[in-house]
Protein backbone atom coordinates (compact mmCIF):
# COMPACT_ATOMS: atom_id res chain seq x y z
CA UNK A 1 16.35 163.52 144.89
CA UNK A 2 12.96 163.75 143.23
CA UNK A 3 10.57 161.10 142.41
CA UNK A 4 9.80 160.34 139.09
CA UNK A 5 6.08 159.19 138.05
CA UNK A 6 5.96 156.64 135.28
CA UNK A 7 2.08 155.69 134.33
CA UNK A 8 1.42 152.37 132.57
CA UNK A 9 -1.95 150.03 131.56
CA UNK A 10 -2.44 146.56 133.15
CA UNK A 11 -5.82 145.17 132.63
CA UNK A 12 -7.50 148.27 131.11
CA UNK A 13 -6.97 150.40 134.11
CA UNK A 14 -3.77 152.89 134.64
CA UNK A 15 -1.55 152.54 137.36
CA UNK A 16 0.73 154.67 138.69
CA UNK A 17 4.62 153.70 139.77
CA UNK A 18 7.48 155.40 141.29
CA UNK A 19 10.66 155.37 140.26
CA UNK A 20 13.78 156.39 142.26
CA UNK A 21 16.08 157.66 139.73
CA UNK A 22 19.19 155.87 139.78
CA UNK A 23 21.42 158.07 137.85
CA UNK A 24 22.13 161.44 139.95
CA UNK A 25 20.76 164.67 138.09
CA UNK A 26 23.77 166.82 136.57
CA UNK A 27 23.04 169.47 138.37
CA UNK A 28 23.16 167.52 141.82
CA UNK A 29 26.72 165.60 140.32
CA UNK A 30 28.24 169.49 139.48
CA UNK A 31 27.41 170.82 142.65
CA UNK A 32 29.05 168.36 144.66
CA UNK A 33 32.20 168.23 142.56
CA UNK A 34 32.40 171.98 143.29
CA UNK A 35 31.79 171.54 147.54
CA UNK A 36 34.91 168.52 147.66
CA UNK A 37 37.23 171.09 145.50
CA UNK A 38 36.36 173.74 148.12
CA UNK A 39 37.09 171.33 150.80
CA UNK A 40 40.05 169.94 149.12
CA UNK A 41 41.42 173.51 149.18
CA UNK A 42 39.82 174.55 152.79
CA UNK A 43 41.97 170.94 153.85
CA UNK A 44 45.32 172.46 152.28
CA UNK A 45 44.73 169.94 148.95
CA UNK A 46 46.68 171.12 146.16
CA UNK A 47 44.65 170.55 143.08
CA UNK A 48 47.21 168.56 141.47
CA UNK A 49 47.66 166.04 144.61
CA UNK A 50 44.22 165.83 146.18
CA UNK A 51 42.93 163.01 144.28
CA UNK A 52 46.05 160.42 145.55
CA UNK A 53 45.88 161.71 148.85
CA UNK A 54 42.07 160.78 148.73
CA UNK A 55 42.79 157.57 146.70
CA UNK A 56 45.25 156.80 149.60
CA UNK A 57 42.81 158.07 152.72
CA UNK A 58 40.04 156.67 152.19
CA UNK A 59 40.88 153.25 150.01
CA UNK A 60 38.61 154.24 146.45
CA UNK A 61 40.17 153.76 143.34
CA UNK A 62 41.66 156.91 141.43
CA UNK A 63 39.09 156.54 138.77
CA UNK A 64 36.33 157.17 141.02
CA UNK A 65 37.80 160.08 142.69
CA UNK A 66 38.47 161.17 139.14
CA UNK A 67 34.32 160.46 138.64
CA UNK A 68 33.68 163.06 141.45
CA UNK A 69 35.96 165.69 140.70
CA UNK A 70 34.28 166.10 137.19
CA UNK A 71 31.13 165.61 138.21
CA UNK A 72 30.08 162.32 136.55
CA UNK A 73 28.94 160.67 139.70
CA UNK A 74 28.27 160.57 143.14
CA UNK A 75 30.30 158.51 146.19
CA UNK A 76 28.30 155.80 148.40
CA UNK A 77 27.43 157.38 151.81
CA UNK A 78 30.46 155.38 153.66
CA UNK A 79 32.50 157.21 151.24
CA UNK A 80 30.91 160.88 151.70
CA UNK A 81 31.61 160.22 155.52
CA UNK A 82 35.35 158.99 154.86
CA UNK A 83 35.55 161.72 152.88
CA UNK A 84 34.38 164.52 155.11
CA UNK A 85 36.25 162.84 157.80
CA UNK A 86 39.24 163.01 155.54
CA UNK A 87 38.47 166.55 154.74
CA UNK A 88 37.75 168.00 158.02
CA UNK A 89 34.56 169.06 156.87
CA UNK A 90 30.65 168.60 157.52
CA UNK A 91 29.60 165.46 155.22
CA UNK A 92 25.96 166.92 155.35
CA UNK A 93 27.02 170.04 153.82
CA UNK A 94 29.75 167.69 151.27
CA UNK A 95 26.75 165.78 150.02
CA UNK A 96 23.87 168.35 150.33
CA UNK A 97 25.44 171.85 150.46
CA UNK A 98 23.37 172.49 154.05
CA UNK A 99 25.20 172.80 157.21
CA UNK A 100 23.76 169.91 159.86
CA UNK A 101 23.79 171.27 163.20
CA UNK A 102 25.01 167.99 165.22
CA UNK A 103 27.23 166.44 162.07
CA UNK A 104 30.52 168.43 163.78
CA UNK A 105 30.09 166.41 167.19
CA UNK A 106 31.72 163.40 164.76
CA UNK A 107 33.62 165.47 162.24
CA UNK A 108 35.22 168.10 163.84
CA UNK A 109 38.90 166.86 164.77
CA UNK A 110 39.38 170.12 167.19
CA UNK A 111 37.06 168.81 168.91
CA UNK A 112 37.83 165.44 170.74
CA UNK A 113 37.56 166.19 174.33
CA UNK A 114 33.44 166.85 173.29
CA UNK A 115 33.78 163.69 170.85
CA UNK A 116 35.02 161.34 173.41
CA UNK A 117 32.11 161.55 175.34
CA UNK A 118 29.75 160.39 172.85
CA UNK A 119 29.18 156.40 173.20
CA UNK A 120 29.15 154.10 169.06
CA UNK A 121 25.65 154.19 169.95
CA UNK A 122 25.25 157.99 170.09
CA UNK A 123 26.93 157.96 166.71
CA UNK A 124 25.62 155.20 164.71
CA UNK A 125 22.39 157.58 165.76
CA UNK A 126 23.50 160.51 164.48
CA UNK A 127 24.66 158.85 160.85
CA UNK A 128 21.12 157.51 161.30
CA UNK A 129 18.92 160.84 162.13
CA UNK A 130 21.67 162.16 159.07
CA UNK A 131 21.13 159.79 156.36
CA UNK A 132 17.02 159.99 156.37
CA UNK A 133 14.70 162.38 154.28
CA UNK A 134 14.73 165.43 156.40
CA UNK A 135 10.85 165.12 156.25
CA UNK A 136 11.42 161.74 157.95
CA UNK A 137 14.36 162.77 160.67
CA UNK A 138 11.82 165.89 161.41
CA UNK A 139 9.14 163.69 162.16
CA UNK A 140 11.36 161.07 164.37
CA UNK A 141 12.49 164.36 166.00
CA UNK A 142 9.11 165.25 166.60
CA UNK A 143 8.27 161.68 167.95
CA UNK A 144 11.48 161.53 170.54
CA UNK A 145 10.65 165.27 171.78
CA UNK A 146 7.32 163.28 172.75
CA UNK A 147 8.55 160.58 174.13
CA UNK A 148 11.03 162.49 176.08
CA UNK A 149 7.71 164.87 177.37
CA UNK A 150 6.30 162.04 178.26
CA UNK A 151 9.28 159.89 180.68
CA UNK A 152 9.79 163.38 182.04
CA UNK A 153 5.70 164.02 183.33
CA UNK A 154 6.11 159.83 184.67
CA UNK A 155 9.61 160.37 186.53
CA UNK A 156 8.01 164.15 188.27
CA UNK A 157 4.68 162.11 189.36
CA UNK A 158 6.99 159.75 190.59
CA UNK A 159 9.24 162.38 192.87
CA UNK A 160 5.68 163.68 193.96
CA UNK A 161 4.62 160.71 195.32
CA UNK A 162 7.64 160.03 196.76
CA UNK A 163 7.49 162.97 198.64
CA UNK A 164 4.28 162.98 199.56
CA UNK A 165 4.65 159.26 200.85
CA UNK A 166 8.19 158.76 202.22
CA UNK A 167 9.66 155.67 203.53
């Protein structure tokens, strides 16, 4: 979602504010409607019974369901995740229309043998890395490749020393 500028005077001088929009543009709202009909009908969701088996899966009321079926607004991130767990589907590409590439580690129900290996921490930081700005999660990615560079030079000095000095 964009930032919007609004410019106002205080004490002769302009200032400059941003505001986070709180209603979703159209556009954004139509889009989405049309990605959970697709995965309605990838998940085997008649279109007359999808909205009470969602009302039912994931606890929303029917009126909101009914909200994001036409478009008129947007679910809560805990719902887009209930959803897309619901759904069988990638929640990044329910709420954004990309594909992530780790989002299917959680999602992806064929998958549980790979799933069970992953600890609540190694999810909650997934959801995390998932939820920012993708400018943001780039630039954490950027920061743990460094960090990672970095406890991997310390722990090979280490083994060389220990070599070179053994007990």
């Amino acid at each position: 979602m964009y930032l919007q500028y609004t410019y106002y005077r205080t004490d002769s001088f302009l200032q400059e504010v941003y505001i986070v929009p709180m209603v979703q543009s159209e556009k954004v709202r139509k889009e989405f409607s049309q990605r959970l009909a697709r995965a309605c009908e990838q998940a085997g969701l008649n279109q007359h019974g999808r909205g009470a088996a969602i009302v039912k899966a994931i606890g929303v009321t029917s009126k909101a369901v009914s909200k994001w079926f036409n478009g008129e607004s947007l679910p809560r991130q805990d719902k887009i995740y209930a959803l897309a767990n619901f759904l069988n589907c990638d929640p990044i590409w329910l709420q954004h229309g990309k594909i992530s590439p780790v989002s299917h580690i959680i999602f992806d129900k064929d998958r549980k043998s790979f799933q069970e290996t992953l600890t609540p921490e190694h999810i909650e930081l997934i959801k995390l890395f998932n939820d920012l700005p993708e400018e943001k999660a780039l630039y954490f990615l950027e920061e743990m490749r460094k960090q990672k560079k970095y406890f991997d030079s310390v722990f090979n000095e280490m083994l060389k020393k220990k070599k070179n000095n053994p007990l």
